[in-house]
N, C-alpha and C. Protein backbone atom coordinates (compact mmCIF):
# COMPACT_ATOMS: atom_id res chain seq x y z
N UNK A 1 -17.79 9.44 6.30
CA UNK A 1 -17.19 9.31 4.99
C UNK A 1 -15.70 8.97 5.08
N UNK A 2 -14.84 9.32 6.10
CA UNK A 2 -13.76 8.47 6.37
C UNK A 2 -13.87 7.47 6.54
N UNK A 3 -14.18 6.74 7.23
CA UNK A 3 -14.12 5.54 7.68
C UNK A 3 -14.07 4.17 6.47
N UNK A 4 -15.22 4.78 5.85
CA UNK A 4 -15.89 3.64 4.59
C UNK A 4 -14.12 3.29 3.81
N UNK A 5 -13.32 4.30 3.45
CA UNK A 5 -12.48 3.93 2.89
C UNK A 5 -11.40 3.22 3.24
N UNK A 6 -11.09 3.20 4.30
CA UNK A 6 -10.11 3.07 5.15
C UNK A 6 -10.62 1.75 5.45
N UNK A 7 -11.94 1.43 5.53
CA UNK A 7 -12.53 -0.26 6.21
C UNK A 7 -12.16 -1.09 5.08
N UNK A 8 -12.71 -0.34 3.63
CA UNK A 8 -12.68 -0.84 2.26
C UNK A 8 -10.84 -1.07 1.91
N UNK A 9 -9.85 -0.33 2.15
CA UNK A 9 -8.71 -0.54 2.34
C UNK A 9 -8.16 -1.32 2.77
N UNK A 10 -8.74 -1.40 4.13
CA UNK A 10 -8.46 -2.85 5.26
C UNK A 10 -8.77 -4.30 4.96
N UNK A 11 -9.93 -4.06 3.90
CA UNK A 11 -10.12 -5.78 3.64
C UNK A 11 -9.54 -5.83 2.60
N UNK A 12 -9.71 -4.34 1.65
CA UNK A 12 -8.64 -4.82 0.06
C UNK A 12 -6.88 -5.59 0.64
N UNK A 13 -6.64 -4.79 1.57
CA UNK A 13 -5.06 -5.36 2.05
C UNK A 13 -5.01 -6.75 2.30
N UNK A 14 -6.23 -7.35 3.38
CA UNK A 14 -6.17 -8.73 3.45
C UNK A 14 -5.67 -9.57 2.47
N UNK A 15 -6.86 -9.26 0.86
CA UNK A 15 -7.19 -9.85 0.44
C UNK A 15 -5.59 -9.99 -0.42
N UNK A 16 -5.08 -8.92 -0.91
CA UNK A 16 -3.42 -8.47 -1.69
C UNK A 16 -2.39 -9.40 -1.09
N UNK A 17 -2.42 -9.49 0.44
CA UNK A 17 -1.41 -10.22 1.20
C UNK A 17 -1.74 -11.56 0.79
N UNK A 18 -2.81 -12.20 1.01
CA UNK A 18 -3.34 -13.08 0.58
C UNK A 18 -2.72 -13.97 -0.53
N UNK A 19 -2.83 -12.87 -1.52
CA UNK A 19 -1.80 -13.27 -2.88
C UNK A 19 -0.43 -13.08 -3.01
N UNK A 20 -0.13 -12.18 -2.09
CA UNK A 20 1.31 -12.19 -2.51
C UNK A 20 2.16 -12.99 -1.82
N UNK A 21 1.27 -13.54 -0.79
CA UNK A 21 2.01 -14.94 0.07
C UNK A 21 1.73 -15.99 -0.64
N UNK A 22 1.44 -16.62 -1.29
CA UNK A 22 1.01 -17.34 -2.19
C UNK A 22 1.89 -17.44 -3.30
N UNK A 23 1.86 -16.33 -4.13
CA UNK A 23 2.76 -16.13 -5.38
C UNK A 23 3.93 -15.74 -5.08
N UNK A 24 4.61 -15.41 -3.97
CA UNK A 24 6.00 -14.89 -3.81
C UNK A 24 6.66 -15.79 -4.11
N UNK A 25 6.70 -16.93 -4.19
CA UNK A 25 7.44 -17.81 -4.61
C UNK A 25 8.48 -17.75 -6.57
N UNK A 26 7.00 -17.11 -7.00
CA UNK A 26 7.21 -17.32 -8.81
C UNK A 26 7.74 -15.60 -8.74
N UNK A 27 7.97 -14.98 -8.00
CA UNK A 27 9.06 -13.52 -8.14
C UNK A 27 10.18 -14.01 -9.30
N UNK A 28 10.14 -13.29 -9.86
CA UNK A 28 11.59 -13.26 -11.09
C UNK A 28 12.83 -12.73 -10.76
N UNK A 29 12.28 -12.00 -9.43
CA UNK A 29 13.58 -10.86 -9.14
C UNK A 29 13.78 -11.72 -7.35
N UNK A 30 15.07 -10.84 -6.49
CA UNK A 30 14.44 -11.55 -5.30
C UNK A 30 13.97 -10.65 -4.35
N UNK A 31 12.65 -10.41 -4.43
CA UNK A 31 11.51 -9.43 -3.98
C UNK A 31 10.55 -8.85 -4.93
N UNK A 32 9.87 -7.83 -4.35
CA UNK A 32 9.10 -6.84 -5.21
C UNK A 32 8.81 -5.92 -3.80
N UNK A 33 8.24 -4.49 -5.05
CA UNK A 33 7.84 -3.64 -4.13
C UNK A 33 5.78 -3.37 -3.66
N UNK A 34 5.43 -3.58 -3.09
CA UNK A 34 4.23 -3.53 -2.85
C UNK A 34 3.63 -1.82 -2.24
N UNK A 35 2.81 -1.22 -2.70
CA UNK A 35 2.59 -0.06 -2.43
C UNK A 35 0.85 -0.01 -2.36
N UNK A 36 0.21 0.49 -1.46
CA UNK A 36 -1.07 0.63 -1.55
C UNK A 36 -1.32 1.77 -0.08
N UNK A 37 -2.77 2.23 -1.28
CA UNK A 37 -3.44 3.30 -0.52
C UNK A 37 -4.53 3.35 -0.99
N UNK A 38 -5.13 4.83 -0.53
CA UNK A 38 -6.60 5.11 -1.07
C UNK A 38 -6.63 6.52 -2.06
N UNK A 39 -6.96 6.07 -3.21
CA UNK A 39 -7.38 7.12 -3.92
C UNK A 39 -8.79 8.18 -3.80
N UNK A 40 -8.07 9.78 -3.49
CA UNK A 40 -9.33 10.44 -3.58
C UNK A 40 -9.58 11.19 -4.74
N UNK A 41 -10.80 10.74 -5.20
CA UNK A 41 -11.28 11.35 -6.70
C UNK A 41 -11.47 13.15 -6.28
N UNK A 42 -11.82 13.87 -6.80
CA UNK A 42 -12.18 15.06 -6.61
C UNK A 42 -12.94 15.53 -7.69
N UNK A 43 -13.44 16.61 -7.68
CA UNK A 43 -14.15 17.24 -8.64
C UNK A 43 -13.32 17.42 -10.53
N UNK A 44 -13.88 17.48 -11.05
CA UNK A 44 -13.30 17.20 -12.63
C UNK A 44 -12.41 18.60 -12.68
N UNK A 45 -12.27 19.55 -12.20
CA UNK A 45 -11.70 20.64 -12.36
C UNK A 45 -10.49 20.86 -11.47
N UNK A 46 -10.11 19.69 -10.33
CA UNK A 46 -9.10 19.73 -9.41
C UNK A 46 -8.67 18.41 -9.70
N UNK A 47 -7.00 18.08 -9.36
CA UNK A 47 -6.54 17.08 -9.27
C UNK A 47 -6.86 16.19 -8.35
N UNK A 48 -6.85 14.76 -8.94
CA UNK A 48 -7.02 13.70 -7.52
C UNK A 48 -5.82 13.40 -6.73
N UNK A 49 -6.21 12.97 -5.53
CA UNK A 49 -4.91 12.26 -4.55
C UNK A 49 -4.72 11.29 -4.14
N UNK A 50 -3.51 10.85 -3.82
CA UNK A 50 -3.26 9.14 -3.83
C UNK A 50 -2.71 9.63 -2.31
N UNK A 51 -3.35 8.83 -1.14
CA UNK A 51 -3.24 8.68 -0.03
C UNK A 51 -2.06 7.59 0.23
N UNK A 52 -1.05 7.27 0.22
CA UNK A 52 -0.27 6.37 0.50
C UNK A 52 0.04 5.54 1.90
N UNK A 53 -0.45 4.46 2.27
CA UNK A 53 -0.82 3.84 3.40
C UNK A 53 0.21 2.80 3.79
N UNK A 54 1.12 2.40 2.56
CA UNK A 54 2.06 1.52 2.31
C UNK A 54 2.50 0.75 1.50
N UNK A 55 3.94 1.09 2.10
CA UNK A 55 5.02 0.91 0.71
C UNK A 55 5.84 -0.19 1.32
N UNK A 56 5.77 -1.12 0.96
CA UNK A 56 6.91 -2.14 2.05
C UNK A 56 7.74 -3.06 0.38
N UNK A 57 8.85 -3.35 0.33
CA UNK A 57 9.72 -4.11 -0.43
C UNK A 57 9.46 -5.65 0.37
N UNK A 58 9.31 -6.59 -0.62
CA UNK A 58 8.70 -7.89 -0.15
C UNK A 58 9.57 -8.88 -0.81
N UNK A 59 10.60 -10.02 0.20
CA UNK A 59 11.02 -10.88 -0.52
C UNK A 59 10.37 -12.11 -1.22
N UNK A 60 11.20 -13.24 -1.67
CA UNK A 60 10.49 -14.29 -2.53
C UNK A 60 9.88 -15.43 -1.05
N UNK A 61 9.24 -15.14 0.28
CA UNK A 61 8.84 -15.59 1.08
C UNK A 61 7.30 -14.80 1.36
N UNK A 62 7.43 -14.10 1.00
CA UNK A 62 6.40 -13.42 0.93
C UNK A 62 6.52 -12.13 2.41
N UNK A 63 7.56 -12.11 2.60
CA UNK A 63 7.86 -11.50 3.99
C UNK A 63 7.89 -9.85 4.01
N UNK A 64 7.78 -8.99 4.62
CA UNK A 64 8.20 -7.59 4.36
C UNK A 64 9.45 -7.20 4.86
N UNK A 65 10.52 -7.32 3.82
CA UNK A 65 11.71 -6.81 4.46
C UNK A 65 12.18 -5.49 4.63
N UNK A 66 11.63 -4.27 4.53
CA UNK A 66 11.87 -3.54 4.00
C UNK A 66 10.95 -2.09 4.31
N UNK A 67 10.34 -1.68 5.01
CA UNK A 67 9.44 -0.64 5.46
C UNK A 67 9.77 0.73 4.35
N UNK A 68 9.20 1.05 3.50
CA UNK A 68 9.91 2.27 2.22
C UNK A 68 8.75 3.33 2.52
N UNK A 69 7.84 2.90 3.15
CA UNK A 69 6.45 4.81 3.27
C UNK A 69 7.40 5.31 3.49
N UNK A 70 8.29 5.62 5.06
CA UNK A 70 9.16 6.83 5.34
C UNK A 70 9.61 7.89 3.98
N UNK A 71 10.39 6.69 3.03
CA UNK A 71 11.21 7.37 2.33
C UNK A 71 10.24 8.38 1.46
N UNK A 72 9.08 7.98 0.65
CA UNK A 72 8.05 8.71 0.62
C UNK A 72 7.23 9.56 1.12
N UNK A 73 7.15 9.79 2.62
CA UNK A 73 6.55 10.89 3.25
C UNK A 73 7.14 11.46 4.13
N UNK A 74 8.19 11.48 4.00
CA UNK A 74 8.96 12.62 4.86
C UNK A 74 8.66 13.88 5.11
N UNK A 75 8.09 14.95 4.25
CA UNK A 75 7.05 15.98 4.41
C UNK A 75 6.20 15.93 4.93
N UNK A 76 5.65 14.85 5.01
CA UNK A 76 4.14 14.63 5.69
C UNK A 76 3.89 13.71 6.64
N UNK A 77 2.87 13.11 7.38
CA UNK A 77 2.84 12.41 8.18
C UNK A 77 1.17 11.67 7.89
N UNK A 78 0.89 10.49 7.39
CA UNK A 78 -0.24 10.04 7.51
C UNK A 78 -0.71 9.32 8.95
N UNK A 79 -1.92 10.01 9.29
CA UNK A 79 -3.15 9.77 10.45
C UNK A 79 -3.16 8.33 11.07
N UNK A 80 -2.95 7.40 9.31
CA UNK A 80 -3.35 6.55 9.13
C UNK A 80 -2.65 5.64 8.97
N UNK A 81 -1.31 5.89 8.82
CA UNK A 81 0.20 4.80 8.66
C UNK A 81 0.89 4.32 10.18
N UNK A 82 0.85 3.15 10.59
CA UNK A 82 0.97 2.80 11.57
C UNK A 82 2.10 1.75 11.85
């Protein structure tokens, strides 16, 4: 049951980069911030959690200038952030 998400993550990312190399060009600003992870649902009586896998600031090249998870998980350390 790990795995499935994390594979499903891996091709959703492909597919995101995909576009944002593509469209970085029509940015309004010069960059954006890109953030993705995996959401875990939980039971209706507990809160869900947002797994954060990556946060990178992206210029109008479509490039990652900018590595930002740290600044976000400083308490913690994901398994899975590499």
């Amino acid at each position: 049951m790990v795995e499935l998400p994390l594979a499903l993550y891996d091709s959703q990312e492909m597919l995101i980069w995909d576009i944002i190399r593509k469209g970085a060009k029509g940015f309004k600003t010069n960059g954006a911030a890109v953030l993705g992870g995996i959401q875990i649902n939980t039971a209706p009586d507990t809160l869900d959690y947002f797994l954060p896998l990556r946060f990178d600031w992206v210029n109008g090249k479509g490039e990652v200038v900018e590595d930002l998870l740290p600044a976000i998980t400083t308490e913690w350390s994901s398994p899975y952030s590499g």
